[in-house]
C-alpha atoms as a PDB file:
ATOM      1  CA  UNK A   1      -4.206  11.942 -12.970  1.00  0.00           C
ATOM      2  CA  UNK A   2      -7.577  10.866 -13.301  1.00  0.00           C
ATOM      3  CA  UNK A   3     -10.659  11.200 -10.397  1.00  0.00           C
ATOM      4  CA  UNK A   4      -9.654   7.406  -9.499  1.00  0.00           C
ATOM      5  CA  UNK A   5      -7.396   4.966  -9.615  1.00  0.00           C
ATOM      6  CA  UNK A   6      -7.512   0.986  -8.622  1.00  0.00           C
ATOM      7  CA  UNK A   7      -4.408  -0.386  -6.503  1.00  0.00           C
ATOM      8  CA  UNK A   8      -3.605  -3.137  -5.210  1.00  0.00           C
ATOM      9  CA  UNK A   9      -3.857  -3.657  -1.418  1.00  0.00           C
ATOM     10  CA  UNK A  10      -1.433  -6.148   0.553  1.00  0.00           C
ATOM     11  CA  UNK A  11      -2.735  -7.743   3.683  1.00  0.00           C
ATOM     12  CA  UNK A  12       0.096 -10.044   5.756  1.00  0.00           C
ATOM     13  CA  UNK A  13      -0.178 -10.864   9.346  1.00  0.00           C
ATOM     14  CA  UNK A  14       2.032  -9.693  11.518  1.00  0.00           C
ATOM     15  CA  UNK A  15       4.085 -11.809  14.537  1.00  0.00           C
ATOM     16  CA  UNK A  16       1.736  -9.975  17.339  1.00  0.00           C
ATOM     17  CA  UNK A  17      -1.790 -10.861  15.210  1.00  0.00           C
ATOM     18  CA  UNK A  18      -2.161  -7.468  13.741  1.00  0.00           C
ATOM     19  CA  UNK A  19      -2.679  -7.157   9.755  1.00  0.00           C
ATOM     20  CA  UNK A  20       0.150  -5.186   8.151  1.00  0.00           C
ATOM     21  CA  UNK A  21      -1.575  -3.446   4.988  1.00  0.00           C
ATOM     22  CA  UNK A  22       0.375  -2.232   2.024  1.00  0.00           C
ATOM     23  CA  UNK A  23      -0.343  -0.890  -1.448  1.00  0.00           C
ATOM     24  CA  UNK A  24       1.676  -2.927  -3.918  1.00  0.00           C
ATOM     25  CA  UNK A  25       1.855   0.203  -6.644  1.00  0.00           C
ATOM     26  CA  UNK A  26       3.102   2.210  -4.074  1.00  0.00           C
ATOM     27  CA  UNK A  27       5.136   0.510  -1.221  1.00  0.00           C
ATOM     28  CA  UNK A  28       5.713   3.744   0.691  1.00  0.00           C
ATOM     29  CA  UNK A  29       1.573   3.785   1.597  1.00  0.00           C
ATOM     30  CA  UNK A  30       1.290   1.059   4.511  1.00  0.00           C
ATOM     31  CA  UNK A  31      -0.197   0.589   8.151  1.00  0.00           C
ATOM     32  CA  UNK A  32      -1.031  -1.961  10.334  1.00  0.00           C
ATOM     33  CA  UNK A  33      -3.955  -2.499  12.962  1.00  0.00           C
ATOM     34  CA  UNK A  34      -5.485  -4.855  14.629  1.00  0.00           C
ATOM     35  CA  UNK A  35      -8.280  -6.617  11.876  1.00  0.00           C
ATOM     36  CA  UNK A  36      -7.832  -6.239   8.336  1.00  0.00           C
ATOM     37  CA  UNK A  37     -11.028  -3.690   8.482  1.00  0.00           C
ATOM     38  CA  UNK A  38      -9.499  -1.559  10.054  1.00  0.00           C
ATOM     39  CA  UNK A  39      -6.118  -1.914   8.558  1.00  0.00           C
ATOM     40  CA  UNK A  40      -8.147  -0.898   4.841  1.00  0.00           C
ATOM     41  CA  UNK A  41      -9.723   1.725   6.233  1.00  0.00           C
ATOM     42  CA  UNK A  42      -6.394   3.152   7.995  1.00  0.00           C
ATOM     43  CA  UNK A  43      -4.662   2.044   4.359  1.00  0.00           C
ATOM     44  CA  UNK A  44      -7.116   4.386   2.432  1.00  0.00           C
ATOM     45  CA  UNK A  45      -6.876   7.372   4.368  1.00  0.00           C
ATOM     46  CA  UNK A  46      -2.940   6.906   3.744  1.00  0.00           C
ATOM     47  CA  UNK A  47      -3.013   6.808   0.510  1.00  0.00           C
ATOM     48  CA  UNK A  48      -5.367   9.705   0.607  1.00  0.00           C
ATOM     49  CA  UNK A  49      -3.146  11.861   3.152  1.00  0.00           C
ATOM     50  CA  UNK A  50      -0.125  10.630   0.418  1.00  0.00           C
ATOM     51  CA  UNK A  51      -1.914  11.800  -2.314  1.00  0.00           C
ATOM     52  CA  UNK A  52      -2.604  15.677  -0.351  1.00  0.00           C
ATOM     53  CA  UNK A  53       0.887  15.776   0.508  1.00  0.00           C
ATOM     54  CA  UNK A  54       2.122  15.308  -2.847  1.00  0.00           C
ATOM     55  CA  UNK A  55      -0.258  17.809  -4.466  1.00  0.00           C
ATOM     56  CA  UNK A  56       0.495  20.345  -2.064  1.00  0.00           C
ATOM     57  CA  UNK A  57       3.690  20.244  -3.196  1.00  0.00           C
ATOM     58  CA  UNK A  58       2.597  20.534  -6.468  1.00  0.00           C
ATOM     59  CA  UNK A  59       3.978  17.201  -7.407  1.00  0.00           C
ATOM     60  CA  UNK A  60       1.605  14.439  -8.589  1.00  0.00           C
ATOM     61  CA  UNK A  61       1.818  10.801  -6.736  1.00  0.00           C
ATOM     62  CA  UNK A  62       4.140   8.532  -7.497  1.00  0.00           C
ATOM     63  CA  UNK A  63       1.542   6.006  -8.182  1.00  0.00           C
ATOM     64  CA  UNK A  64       1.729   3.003 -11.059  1.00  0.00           C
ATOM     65  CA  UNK A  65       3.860   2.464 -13.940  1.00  0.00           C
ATOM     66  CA  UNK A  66       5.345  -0.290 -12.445  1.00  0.00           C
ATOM     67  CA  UNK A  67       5.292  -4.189 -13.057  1.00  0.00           C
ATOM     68  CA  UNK A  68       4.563  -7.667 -11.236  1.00  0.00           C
ATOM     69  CA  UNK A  69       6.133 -10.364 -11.689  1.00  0.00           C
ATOM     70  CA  UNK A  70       7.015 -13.974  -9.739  1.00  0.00           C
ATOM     71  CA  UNK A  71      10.155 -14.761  -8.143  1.00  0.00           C
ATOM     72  CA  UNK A  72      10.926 -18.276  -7.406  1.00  0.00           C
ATOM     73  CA  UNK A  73      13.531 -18.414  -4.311  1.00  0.00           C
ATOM     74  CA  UNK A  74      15.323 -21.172  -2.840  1.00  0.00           C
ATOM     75  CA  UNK A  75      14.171 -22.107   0.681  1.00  0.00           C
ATOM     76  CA  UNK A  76      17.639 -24.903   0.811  1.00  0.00           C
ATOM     77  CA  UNK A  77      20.104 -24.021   3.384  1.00  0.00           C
END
């Protein structure tokens, strides 16, 4: 794995005002605080604490080779 890697982060308010933050390349990294500042900032160190935990197990990260795509659902009781 290279020194870096761009993912995508998921912000989506939650029912008590916090932000819910998520990466979309890897669903299993998410948190939720208060403001979406601090929600990133708890969302990195995550990812970060993911990535240790998987390299200490001398495993690399699950992270990427998947795809996005659009789903159109029906809203229609």
């Amino acid at each position: 794995m290279s020194d870096s890697v761009t993912l995508t982060a998921v912000f989506t308010p939650d029912e008590n005002g916090w932000t819910m933050a998520q990466l979309a390349e890897w669903p299993a990294v998410v948190t939720c605080a208060p403001t979406a500042e601090e929600a990133r900032a708890m969302l990195l160190d995550a990812a970060r604490e993911m990535i240790a935990s998987y390299r200490d197990e001398g495993r690399e990260p699950p992270i990427g080779g998947g795809h996005v795509e659009a789903l159109t659902i029906s809203l229609a009781a």
